[in-house]
Structure formats: structure tokens, C-alpha cells
Protein backbone atom coordinates (compact mmCIF):
# COMPACT_ATOMS: atom_id res chain seq x y z
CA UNK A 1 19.06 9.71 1.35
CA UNK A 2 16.11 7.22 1.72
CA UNK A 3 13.17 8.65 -0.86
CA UNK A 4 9.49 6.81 -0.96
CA UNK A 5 7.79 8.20 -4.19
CA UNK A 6 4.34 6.65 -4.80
CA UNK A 7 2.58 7.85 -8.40
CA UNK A 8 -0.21 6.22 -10.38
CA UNK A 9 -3.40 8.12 -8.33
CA UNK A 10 -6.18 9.94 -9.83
CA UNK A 11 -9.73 10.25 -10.58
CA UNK A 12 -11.61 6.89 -11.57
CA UNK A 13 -15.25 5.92 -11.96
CA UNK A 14 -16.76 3.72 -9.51
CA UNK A 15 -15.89 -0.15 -11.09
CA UNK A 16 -12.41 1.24 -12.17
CA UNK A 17 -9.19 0.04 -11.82
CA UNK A 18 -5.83 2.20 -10.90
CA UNK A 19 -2.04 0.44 -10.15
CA UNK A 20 -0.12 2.17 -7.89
CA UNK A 21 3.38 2.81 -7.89
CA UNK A 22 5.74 3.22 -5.06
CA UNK A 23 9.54 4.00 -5.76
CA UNK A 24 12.19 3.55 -3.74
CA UNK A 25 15.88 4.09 -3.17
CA UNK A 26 18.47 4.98 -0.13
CA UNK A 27 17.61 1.65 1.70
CA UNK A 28 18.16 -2.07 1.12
CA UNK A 29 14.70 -2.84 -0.37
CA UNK A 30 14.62 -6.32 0.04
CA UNK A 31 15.11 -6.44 3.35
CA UNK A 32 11.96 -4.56 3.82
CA UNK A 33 8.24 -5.43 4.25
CA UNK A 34 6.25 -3.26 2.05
CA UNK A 35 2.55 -2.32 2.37
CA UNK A 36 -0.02 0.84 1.75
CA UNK A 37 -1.95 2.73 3.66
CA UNK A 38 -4.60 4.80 3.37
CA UNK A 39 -6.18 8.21 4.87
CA UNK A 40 -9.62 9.71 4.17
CA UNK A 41 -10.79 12.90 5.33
CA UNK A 42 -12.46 11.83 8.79
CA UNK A 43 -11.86 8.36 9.12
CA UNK A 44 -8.51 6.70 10.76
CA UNK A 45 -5.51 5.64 8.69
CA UNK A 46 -6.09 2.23 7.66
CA UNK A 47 -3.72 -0.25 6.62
CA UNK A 48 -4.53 -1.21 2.84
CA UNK A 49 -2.21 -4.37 2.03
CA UNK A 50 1.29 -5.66 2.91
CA UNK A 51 3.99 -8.02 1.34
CA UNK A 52 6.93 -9.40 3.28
CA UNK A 53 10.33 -9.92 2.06
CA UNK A 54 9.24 -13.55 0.56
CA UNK A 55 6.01 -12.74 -0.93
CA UNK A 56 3.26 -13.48 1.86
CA UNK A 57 0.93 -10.84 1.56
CA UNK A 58 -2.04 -9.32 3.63
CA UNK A 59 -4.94 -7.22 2.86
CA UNK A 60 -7.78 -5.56 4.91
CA UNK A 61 -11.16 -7.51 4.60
CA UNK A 62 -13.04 -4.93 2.44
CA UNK A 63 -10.17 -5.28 -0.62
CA UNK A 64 -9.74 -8.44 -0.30
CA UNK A 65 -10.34 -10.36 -4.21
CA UNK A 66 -10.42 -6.07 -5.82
CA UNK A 67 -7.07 -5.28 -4.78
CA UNK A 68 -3.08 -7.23 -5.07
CA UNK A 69 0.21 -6.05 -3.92
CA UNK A 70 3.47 -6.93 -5.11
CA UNK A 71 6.78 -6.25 -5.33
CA UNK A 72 9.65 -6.17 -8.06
CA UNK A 73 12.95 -5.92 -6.03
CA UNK A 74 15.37 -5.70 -9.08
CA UNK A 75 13.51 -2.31 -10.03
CA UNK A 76 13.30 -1.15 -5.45
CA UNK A 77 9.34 -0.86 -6.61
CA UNK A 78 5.93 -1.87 -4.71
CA UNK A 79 2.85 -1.56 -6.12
CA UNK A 80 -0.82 -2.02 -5.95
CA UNK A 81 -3.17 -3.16 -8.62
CA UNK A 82 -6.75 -1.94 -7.56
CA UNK A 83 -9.78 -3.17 -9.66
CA UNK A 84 -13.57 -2.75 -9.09
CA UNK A 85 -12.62 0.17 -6.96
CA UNK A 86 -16.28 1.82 -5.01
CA UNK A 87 -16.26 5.71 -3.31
CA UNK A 88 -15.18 4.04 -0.23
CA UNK A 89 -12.17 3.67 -1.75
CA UNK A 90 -11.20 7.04 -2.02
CA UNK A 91 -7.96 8.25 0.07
CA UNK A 92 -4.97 9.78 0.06
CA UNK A 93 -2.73 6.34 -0.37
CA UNK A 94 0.83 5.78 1.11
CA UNK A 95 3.22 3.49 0.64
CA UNK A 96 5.58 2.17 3.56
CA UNK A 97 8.68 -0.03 4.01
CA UNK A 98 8.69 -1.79 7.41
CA UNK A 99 10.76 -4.11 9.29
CA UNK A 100 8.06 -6.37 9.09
CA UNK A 101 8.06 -10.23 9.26
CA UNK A 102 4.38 -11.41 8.74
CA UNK A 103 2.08 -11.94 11.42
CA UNK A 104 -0.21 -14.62 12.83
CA UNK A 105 -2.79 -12.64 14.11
CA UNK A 106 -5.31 -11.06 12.08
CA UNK A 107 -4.60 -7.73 13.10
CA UNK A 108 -1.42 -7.79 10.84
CA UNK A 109 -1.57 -3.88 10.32
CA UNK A 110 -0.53 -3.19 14.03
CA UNK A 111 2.00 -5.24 13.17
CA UNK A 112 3.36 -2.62 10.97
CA UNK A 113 2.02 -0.18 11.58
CA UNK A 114 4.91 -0.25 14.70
CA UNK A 115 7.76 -1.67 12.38
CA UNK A 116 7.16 0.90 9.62
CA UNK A 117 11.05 2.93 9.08
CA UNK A 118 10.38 4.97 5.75
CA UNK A 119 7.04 6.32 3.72
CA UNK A 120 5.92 8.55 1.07
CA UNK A 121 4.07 11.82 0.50
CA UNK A 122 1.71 9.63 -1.10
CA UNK A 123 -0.96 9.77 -4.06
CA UNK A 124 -4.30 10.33 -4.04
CA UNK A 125 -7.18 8.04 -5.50
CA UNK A 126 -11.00 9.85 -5.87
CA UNK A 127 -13.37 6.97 -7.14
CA UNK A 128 -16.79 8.75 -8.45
CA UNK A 129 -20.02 6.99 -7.56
């Protein structure tokens, strides 16, 4: 049984910093892309940040330099460190393995968006202004 768990949300002040967590198991991890995504009441799922199975990673412009994915596949595990985090930021996160390769267009979250296989329930972060 393939499970996505992602932990590690809450309520921060605006400048904070969360990590993210997202545990996995049922699938060969490493074979996987990895990346979040977020949803916000009103606004259209968004792809956060992505790592492929040797490290190259991707972000959206506006968390580019606040936030970092990686990965740890001896422990199945993503995560995402978030610092200087604003109320835009707030979202219900999700986490999302992908049969994903990298991309050379800039528009990297289509990309996945269409190779994504498993996600999460997800976690959600509330940054207060």
C-alpha cells in the first residue's frame, strides 16, 4: 500500500520559518521525482518546488532564495525548509512523487504536474501578517 504522509504545518508569524515533512513508503522512492504543492482557498494549485531523482531541483519564482527542498532516500522522506515565510504563503501544502525527469522549460510544474503517481492529504501552513 503506497502512503504519502506530510507533517510539520502550523501557525507561524509572518518572517517565520516551518520544515516540512513528507513520508513515504509502498513505492520505490528513489525512482521518484518529488515536489510540493500548494492550495489556497480561491487561488489555483500551484506547484511549490521539485527535486528529481539526482538532486536538480526547481522552485516557483516567488520562493525562490526563502524556500529548499530535499530529499533523504535512506529514510523514503522529502521535505521542505521554508524561511522568511509572508501571508501569501499560506496553503494547504502537498507533497507528490512523480515520474518526473527535470525539465528545460520554465514551466517545470506542468511537467509534473502530468507525471505525478502518488500524494498526500497534506498539511496546512497559516503565516500571520
Amino acid at each position: 500500500e503506497v502512503q504519502v504522509v506530510e507533517s510539520g504545518g502550523g501557525l507561524v508569524p509572518s518572517g517565520g520559518s516551518l520544515r516540512l515533512s513528507c513520508a513515504t513508503s509502498g513505492f520505490t522512492f528513489g525512482a521518484y521525482g518529488m515536489g510540493w504543492f500548494r492550495q489556497a482557498p480561491e487561488r489555483p494549485r500551484e506547484g511549490v518546488a521539485a527535486i528529481t531523482t539526482n538532486g536538480t531541483t526547481y522552485y516557483t519564482d516567488s520562493v525562490k532564495g526563502r524556500f529548499t527542498i530535499s530529499r533523504d532516500d535512506a529514510k523514503d522522506t522529502v521535505y521542505l525548509q521554508m524561511d522568511n515565510l509572508k501571508p501569501e504563503d499560506t496553503a494547504h501544502y502537498y507533497c507528490a512523487a512523480a515520474t518526473f525527469r527535470g525539465s528545460k522549460s520554465p514551466d517545470w510544474w506542468n511537467t509534473f504536474y502530468y507525471a505525478m503517481q502518488y500524494w498526500g492529504k497534506g498539511t496546512v501552513v497559516t503565516v500571520s501578517s
